[in-house]
PDB file of N, CA and C in Angstrom:
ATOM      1  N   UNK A   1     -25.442 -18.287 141.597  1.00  0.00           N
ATOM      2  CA  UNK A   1     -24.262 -19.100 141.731  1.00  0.00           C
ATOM      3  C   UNK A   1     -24.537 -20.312 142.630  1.00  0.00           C
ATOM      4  N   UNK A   2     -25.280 -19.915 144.038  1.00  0.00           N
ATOM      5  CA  UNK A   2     -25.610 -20.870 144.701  1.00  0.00           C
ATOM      6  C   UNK A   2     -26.556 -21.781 143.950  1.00  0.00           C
ATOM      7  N   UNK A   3     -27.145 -21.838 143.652  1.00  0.00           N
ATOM      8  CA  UNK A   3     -28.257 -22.617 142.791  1.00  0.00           C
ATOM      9  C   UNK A   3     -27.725 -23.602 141.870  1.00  0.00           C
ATOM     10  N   UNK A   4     -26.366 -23.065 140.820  1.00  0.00           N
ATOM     11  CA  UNK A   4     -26.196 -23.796 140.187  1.00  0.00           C
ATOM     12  C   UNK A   4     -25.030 -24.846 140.867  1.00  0.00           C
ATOM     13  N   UNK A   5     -25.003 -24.582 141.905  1.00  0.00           N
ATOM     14  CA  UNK A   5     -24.126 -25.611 142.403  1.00  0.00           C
ATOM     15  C   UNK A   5     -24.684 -26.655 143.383  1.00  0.00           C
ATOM     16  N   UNK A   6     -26.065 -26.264 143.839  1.00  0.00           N
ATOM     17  CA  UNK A   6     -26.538 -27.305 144.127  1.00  0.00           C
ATOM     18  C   UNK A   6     -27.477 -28.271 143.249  1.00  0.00           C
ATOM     19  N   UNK A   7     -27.907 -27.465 142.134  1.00  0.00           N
ATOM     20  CA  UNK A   7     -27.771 -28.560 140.857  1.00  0.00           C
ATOM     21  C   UNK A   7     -26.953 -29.445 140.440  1.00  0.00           C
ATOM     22  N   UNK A   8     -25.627 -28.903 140.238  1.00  0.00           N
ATOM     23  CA  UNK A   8     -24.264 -30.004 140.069  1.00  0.00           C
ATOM     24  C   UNK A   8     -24.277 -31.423 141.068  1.00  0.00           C
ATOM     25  N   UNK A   9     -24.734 -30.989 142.504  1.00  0.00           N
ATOM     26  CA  UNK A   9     -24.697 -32.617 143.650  1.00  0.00           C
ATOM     27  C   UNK A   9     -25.975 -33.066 142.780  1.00  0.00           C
ATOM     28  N   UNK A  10     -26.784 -33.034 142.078  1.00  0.00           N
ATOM     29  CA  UNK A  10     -27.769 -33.856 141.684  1.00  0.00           C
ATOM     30  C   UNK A  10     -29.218 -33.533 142.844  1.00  0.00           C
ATOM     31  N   UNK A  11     -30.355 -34.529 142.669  1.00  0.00           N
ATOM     32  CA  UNK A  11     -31.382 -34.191 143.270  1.00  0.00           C
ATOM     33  C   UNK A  11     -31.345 -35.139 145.047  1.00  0.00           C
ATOM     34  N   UNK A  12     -31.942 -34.756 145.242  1.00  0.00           N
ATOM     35  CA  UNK A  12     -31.931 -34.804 147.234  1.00  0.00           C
ATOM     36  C   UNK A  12     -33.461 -35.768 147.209  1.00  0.00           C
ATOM     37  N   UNK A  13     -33.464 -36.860 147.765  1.00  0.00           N
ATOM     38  CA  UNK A  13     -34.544 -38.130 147.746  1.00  0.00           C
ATOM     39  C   UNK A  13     -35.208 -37.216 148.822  1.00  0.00           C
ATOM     40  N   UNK A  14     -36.148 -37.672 148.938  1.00  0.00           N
ATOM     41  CA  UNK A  14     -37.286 -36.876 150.362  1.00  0.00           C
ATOM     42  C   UNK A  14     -37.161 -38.580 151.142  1.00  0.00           C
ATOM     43  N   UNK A  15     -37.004 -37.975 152.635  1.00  0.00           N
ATOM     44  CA  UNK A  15     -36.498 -38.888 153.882  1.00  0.00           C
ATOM     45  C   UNK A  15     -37.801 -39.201 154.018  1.00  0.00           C
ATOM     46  N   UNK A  16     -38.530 -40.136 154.795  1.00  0.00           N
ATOM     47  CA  UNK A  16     -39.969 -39.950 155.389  1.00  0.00           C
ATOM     48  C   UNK A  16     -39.625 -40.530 156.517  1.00  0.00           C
ATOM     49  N   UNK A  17     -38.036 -40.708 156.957  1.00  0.00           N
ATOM     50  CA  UNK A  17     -37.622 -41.991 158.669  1.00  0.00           C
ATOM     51  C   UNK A  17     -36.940 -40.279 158.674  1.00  0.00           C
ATOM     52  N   UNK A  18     -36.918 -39.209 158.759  1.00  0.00           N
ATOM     53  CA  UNK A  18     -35.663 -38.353 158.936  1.00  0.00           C
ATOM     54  C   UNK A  18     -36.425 -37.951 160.448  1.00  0.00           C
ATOM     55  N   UNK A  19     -35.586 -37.878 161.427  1.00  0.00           N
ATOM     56  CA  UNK A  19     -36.156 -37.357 162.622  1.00  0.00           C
ATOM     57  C   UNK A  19     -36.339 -36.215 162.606  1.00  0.00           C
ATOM     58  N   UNK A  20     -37.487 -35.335 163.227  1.00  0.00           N
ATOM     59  CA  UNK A  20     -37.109 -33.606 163.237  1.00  0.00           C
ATOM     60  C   UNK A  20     -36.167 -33.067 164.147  1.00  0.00           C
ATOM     61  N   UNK A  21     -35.690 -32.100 164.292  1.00  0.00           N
ATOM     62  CA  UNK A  21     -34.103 -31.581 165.229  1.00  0.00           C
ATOM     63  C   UNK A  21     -34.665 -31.813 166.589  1.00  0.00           C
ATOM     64  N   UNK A  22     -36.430 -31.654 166.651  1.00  0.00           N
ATOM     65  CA  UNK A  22     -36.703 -31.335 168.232  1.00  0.00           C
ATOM     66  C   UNK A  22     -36.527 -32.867 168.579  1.00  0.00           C
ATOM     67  N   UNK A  23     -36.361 -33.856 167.739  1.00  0.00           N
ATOM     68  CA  UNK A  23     -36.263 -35.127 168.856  1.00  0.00           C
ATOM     69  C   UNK A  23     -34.591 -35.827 168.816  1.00  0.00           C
ATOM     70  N   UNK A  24     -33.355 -34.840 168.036  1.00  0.00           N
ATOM     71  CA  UNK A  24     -32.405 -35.132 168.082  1.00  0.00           C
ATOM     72  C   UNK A  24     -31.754 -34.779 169.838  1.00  0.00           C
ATOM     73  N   UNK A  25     -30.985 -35.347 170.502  1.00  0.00           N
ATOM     74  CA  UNK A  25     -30.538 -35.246 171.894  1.00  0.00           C
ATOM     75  C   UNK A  25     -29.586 -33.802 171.845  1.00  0.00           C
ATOM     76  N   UNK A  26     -30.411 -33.257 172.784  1.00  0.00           N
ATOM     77  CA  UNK A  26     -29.369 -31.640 172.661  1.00  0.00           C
ATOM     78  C   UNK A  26     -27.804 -31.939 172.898  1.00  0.00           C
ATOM     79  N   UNK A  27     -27.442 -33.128 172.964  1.00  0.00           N
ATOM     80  CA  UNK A  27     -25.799 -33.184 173.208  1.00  0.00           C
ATOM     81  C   UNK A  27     -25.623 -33.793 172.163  1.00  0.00           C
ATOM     82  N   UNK A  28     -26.168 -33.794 170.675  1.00  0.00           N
ATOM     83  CA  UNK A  28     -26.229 -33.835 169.018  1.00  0.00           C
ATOM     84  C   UNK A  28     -26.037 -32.918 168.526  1.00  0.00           C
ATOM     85  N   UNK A  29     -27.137 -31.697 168.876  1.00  0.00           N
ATOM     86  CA  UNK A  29     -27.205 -30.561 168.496  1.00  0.00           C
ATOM     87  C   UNK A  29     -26.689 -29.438 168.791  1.00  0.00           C
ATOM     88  N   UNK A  30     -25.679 -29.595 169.808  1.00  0.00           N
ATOM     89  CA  UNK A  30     -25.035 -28.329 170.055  1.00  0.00           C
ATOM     90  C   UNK A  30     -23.777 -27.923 169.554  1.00  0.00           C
ATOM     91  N   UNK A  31     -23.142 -28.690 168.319  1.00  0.00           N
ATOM     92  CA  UNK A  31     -22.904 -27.992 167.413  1.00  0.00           C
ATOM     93  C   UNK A  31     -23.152 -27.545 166.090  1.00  0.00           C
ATOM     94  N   UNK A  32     -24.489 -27.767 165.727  1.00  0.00           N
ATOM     95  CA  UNK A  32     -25.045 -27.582 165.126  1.00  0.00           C
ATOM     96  C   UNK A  32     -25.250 -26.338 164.031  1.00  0.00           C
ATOM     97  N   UNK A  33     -24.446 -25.430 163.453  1.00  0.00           N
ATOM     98  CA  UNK A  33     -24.362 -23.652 163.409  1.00  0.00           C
ATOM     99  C   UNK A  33     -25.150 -23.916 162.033  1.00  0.00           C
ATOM    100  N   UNK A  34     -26.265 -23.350 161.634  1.00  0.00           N
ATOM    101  CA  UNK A  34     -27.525 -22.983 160.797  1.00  0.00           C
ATOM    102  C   UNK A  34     -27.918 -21.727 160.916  1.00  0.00           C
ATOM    103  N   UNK A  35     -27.408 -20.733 161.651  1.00  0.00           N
ATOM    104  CA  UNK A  35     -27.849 -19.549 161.020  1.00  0.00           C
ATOM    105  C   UNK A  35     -27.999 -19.044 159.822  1.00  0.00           C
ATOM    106  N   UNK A  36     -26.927 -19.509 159.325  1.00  0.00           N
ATOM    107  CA  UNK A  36     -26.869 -19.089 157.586  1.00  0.00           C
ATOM    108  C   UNK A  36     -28.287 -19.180 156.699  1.00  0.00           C
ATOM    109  N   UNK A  37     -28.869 -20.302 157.580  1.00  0.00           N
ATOM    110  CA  UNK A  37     -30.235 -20.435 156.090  1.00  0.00           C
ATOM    111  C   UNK A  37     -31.189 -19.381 156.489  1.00  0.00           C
ATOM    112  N   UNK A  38     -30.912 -18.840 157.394  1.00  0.00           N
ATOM    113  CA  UNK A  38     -32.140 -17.540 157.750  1.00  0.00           C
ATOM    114  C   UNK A  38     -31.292 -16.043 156.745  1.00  0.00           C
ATOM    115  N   UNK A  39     -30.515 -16.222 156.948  1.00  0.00           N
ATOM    116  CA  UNK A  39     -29.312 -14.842 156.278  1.00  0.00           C
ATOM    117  C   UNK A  39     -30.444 -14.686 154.658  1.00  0.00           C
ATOM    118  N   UNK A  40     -30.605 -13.478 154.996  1.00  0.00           N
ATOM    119  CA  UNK A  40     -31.571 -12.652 153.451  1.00  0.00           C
ATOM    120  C   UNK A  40     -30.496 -11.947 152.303  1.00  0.00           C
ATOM    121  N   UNK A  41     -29.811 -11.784 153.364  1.00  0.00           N
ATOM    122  CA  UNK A  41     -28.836 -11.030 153.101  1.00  0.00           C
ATOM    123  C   UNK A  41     -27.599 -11.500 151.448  1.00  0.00           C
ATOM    124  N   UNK A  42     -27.203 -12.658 151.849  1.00  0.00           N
ATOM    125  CA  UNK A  42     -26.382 -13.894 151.278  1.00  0.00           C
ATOM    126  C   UNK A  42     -27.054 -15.103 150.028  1.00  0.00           C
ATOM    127  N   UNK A  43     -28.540 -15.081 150.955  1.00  0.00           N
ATOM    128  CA  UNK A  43     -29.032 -16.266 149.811  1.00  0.00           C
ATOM    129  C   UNK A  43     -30.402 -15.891 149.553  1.00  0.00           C
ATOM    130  N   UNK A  44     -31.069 -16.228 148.223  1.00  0.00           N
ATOM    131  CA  UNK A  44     -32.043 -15.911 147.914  1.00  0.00           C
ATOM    132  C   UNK A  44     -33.377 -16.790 148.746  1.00  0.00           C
ATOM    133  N   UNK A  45     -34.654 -16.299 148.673  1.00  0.00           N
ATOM    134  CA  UNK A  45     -34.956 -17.050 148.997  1.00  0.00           C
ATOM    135  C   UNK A  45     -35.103 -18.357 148.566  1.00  0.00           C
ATOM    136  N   UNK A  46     -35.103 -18.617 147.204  1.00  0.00           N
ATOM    137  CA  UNK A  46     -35.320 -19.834 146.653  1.00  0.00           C
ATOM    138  C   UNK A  46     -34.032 -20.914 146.945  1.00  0.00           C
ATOM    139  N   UNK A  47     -32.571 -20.146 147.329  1.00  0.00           N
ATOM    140  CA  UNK A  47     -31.571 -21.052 147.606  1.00  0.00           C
ATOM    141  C   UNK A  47     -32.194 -21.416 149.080  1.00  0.00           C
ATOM    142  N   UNK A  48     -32.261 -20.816 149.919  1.00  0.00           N
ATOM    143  CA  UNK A  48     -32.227 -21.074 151.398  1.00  0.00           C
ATOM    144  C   UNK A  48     -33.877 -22.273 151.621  1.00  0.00           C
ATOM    145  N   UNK A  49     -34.628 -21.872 150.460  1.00  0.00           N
ATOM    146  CA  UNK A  49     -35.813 -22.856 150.700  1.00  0.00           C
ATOM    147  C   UNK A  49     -35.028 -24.401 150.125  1.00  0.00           C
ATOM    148  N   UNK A  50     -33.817 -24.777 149.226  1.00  0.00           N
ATOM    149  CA  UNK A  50     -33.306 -25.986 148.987  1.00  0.00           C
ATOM    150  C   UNK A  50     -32.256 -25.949 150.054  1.00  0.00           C
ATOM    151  N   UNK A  51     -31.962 -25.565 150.470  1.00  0.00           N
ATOM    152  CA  UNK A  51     -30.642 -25.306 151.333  1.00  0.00           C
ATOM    153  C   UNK A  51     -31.624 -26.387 152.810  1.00  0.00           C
ATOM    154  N   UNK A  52     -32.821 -25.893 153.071  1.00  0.00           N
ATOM    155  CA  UNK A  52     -33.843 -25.907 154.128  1.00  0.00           C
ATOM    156  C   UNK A  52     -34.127 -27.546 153.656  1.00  0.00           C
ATOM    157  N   UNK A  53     -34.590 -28.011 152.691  1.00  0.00           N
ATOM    158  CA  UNK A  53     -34.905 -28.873 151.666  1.00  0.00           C
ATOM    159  C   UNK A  53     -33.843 -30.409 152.475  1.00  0.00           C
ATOM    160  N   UNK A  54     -32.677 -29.714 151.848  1.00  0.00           N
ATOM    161  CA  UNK A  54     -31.652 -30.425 152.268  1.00  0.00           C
ATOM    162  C   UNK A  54     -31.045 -30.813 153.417  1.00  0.00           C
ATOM    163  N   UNK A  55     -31.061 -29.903 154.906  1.00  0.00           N
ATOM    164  CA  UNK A  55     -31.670 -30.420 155.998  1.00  0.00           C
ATOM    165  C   UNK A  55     -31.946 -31.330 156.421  1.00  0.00           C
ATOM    166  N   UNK A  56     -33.718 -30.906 156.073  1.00  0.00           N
ATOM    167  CA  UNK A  56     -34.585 -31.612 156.321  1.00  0.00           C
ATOM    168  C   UNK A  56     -34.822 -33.266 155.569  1.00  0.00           C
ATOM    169  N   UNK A  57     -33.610 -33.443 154.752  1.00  0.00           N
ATOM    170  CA  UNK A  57     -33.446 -34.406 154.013  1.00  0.00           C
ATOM    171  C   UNK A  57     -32.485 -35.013 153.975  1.00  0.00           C
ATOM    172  N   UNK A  58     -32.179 -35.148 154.889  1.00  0.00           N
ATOM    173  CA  UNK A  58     -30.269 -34.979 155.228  1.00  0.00           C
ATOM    174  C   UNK A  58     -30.168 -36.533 154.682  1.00  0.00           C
ATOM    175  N   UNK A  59     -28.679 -37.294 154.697  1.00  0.00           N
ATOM    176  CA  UNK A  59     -27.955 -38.062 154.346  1.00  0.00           C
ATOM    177  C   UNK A  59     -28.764 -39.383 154.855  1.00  0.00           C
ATOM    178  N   UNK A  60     -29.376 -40.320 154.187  1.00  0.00           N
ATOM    179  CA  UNK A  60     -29.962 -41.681 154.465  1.00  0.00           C
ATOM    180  C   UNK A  60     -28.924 -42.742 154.079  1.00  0.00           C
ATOM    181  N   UNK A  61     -27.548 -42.707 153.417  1.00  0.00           N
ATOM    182  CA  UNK A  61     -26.787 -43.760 153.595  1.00  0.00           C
ATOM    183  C   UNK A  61     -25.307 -43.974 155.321  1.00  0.00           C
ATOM    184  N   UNK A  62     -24.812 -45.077 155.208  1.00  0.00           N
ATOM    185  CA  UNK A  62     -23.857 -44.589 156.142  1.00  0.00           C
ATOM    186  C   UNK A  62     -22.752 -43.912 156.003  1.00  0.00           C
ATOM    187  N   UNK A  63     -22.080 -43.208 156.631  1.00  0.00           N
ATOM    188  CA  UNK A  63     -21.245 -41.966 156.495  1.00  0.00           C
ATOM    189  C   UNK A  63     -20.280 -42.425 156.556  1.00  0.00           C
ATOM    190  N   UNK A  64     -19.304 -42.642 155.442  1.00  0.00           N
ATOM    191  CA  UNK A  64     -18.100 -42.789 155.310  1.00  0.00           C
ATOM    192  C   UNK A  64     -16.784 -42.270 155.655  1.00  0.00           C
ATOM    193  N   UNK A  65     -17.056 -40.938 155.955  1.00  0.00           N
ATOM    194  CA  UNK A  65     -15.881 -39.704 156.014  1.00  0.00           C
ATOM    195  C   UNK A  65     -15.654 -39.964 157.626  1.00  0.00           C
ATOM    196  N   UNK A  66     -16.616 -39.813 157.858  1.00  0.00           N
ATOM    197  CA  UNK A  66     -16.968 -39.676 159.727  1.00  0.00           C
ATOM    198  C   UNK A  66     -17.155 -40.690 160.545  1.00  0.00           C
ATOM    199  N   UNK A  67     -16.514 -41.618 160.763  1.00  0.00           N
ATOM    200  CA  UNK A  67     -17.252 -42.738 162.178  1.00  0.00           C
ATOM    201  C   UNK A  67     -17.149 -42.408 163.571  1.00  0.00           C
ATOM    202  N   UNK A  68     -18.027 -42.632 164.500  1.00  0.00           N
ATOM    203  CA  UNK A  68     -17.742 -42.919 165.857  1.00  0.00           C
ATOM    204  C   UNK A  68     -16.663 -43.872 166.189  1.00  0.00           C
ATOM    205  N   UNK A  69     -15.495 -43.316 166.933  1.00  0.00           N
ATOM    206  CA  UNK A  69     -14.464 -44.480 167.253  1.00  0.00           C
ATOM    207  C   UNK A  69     -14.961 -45.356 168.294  1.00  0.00           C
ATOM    208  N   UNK A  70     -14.369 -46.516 167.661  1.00  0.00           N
ATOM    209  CA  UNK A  70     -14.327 -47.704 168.891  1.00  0.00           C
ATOM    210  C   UNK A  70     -14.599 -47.413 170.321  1.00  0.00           C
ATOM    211  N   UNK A  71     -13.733 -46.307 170.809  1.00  0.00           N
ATOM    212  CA  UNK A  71     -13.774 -45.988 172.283  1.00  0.00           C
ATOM    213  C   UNK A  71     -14.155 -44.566 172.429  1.00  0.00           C
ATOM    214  N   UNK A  72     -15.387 -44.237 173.019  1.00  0.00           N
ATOM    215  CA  UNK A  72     -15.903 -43.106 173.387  1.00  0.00           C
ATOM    216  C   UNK A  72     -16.850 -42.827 172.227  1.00  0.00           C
ATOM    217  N   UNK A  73     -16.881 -41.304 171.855  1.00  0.00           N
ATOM    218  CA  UNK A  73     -17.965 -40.510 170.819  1.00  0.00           C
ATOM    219  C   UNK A  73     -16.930 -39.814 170.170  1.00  0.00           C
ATOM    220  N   UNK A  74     -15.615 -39.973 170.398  1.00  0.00           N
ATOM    221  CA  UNK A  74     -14.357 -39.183 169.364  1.00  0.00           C
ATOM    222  C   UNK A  74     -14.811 -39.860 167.945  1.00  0.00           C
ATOM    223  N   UNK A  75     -14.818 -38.288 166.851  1.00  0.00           N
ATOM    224  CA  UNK A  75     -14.750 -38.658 165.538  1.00  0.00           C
ATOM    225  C   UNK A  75     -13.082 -39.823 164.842  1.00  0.00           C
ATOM    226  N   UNK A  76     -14.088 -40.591 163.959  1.00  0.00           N
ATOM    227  CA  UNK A  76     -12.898 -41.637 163.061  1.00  0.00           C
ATOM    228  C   UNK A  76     -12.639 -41.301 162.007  1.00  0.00           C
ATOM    229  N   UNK A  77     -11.605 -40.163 161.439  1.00  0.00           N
ATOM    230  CA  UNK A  77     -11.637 -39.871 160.066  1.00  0.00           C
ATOM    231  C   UNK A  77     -10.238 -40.124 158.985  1.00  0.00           C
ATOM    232  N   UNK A  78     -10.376 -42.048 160.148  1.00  0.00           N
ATOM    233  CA  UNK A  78      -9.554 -42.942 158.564  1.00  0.00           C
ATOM    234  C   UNK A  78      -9.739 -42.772 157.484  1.00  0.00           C
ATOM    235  N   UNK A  79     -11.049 -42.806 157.529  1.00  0.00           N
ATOM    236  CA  UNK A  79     -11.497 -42.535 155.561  1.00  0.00           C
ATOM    237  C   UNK A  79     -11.196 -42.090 154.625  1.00  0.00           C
ATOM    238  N   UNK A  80     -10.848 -40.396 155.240  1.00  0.00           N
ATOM    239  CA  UNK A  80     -10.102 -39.313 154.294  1.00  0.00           C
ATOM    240  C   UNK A  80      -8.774 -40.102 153.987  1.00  0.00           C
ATOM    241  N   UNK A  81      -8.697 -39.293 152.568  1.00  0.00           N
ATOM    242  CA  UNK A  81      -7.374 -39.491 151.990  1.00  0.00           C
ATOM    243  C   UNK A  81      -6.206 -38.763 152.961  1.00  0.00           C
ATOM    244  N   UNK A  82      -4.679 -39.463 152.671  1.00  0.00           N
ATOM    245  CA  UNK A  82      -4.262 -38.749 153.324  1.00  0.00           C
ATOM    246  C   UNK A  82      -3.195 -37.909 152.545  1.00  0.00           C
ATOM    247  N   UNK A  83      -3.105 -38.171 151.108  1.00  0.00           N
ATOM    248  CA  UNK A  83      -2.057 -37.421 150.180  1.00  0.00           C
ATOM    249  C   UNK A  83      -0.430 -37.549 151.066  1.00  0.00           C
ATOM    250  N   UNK A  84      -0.097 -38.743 150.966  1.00  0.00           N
ATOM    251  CA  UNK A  84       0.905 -38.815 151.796  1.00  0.00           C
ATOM    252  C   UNK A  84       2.108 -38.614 150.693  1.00  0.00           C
ATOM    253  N   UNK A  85       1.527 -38.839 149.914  1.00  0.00           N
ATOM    254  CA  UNK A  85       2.928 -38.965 148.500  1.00  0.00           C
ATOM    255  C   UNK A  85       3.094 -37.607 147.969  1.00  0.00           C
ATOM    256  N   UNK A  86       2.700 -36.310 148.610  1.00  0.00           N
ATOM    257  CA  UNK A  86       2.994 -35.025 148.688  1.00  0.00           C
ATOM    258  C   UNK A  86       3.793 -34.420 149.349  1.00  0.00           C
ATOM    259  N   UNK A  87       5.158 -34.214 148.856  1.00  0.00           N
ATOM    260  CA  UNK A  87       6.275 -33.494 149.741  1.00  0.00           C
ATOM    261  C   UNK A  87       5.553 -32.271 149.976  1.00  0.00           C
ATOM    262  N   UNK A  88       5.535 -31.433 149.207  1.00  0.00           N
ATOM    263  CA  UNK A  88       4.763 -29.788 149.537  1.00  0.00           C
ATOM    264  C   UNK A  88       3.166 -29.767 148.640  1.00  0.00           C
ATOM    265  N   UNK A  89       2.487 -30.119 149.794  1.00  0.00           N
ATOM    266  CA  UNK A  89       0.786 -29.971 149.082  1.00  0.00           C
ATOM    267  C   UNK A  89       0.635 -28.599 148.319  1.00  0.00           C
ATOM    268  N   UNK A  90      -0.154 -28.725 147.403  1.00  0.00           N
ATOM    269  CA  UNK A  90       0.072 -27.516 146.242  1.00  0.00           C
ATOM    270  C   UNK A  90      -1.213 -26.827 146.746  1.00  0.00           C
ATOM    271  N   UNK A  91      -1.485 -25.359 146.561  1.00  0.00           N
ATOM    272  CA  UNK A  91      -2.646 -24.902 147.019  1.00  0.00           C
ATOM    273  C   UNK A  91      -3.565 -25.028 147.415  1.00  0.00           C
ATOM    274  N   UNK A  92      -4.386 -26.194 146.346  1.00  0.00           N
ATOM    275  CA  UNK A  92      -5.947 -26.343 146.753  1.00  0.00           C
ATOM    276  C   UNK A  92      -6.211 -27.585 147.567  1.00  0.00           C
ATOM    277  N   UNK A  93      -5.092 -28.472 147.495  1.00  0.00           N
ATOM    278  CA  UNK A  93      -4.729 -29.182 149.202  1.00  0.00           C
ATOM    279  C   UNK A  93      -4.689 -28.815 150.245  1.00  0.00           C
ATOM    280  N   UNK A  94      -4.064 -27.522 150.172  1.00  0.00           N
ATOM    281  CA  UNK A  94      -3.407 -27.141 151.504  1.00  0.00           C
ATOM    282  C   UNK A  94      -5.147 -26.229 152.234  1.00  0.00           C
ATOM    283  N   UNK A  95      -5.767 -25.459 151.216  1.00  0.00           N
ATOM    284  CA  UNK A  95      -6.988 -25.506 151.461  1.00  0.00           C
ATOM    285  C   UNK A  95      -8.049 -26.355 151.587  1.00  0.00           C
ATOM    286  N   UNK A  96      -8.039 -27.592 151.279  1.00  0.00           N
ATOM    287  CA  UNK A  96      -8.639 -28.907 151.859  1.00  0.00           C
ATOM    288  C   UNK A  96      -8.165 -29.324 153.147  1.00  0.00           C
ATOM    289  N   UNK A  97      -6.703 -28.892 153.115  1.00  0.00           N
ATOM    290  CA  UNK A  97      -6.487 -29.249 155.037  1.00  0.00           C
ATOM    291  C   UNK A  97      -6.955 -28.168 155.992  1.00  0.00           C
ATOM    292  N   UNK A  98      -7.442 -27.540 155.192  1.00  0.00           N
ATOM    293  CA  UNK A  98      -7.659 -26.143 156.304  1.00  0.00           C
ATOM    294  C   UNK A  98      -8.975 -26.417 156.469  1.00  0.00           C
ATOM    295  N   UNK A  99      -9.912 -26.632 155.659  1.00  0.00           N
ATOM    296  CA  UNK A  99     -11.277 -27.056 155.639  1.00  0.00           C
ATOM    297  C   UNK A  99     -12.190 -28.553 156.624  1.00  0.00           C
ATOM    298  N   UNK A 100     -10.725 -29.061 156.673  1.00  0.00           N
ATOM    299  CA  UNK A 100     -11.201 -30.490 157.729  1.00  0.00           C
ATOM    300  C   UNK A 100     -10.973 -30.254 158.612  1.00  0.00           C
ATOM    301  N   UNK A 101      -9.866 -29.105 158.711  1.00  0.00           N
ATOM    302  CA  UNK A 101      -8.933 -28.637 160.435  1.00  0.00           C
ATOM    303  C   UNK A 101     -10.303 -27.776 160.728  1.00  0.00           C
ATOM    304  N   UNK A 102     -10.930 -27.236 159.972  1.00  0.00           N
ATOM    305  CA  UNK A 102     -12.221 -25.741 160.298  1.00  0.00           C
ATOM    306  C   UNK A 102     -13.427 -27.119 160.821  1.00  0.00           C
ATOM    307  N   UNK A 103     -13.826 -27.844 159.996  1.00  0.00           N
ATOM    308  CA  UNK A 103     -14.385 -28.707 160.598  1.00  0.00           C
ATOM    309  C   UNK A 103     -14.539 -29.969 161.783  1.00  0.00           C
ATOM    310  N   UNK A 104     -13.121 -30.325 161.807  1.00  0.00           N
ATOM    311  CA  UNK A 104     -13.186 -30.792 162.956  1.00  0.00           C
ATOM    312  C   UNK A 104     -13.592 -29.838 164.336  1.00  0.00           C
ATOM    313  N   UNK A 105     -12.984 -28.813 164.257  1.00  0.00           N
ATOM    314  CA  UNK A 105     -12.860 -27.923 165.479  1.00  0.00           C
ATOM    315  C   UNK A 105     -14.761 -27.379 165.119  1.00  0.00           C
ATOM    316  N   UNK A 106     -15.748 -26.923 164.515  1.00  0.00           N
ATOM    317  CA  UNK A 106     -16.722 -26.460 163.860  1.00  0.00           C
ATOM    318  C   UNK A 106     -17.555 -27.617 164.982  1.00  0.00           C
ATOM    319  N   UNK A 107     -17.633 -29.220 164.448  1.00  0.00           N
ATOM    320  CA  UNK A 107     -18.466 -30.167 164.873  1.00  0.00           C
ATOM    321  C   UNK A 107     -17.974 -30.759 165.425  1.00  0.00           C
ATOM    322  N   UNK A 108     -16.427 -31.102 166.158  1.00  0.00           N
ATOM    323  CA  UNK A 108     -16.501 -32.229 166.878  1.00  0.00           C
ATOM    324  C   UNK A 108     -15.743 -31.648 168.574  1.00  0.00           C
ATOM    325  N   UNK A 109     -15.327 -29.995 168.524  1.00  0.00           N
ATOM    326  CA  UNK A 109     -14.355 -30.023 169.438  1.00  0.00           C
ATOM    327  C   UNK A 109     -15.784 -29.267 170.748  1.00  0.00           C
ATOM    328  N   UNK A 110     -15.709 -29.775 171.809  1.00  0.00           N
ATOM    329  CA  UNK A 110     -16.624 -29.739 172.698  1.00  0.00           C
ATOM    330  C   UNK A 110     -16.294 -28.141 173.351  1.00  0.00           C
ATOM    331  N   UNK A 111     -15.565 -27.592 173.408  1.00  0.00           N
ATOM    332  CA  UNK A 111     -14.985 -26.415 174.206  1.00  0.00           C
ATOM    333  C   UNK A 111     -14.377 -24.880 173.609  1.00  0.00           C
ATOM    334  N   UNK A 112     -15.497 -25.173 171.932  1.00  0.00           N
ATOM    335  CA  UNK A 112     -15.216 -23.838 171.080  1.00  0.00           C
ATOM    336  C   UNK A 112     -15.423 -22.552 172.022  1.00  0.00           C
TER     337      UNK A 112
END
C-alpha cells in the first residue's frame, strides 16, 4: 500500500547541495520525529529504504505552505487555504484541520 502511494507523488530528483542532518543546527532538529523509518514492524524494507531516499532528498524548491514570519522564527501559514465559504466543514476537512493543528504543534510548538 505504502509503495503504491509513493509512486502516485511521482519520482524524487537526487539533491547533491542537500546538507546531511549532522550539519543541520540542533535547534532545526529537535523536532525532528523519524523513528518511523527504522519501525520493521509497519514498513517493509523496501518502503523505508524510499522513505530513507526521500529524506535524504528532501524538498530543493521554496516552501510555499510554510514561511518564516517577518518577526522572529514563528511559522507563516498564509498559504494554506482557508475554506472560509464553509458554514459546517464536511468530514475530510475537518480532518485536514486536525492534520495542520497535529502539525503545527508536531514541528513548530517549542514546549511539546
Amino acid at each position: 500500500m505504502y509503495s503504491r502511494l509513493l509512486d502516485e507523488l511521482g519520482p524524487v530528483k537526487s539533491c547533491r547541495q542537500c546538507q546531511s542532518e549532522r550539519t543541520i543546527p540542533a535547534s532545526d532538529r529537535r523536532n525532528l520525529d523519524r523513528p518511523f523509518l527504522h519501525d520493521t514492524a509497519a514498513l517493509t524494507d523496501a518502503v523505508r529504504e524510499r522513505l530513507v531516499y526521500i529524506k535524504d532528498n528532501r524538498n530543493q524548491k521554496s516552501n510555499r505552505s510554510v514561511r518564516t514570519a517577518s518577526t522572529g522564527r514563528n511559522p507563516n501559514v498564509d498559504a494554506e487555504n482557508a475554506y472560509a465559504d464553509m458554514a459546517v466543514p464536511d468530514t475530510s476537512h475537518r480532518l485536514l484541520a486536525l492534520f495542520r493543528y497535529w502539525n503545527i504543534i508536531q514541528y513548530f510548538y517549542p514546549y511539546k
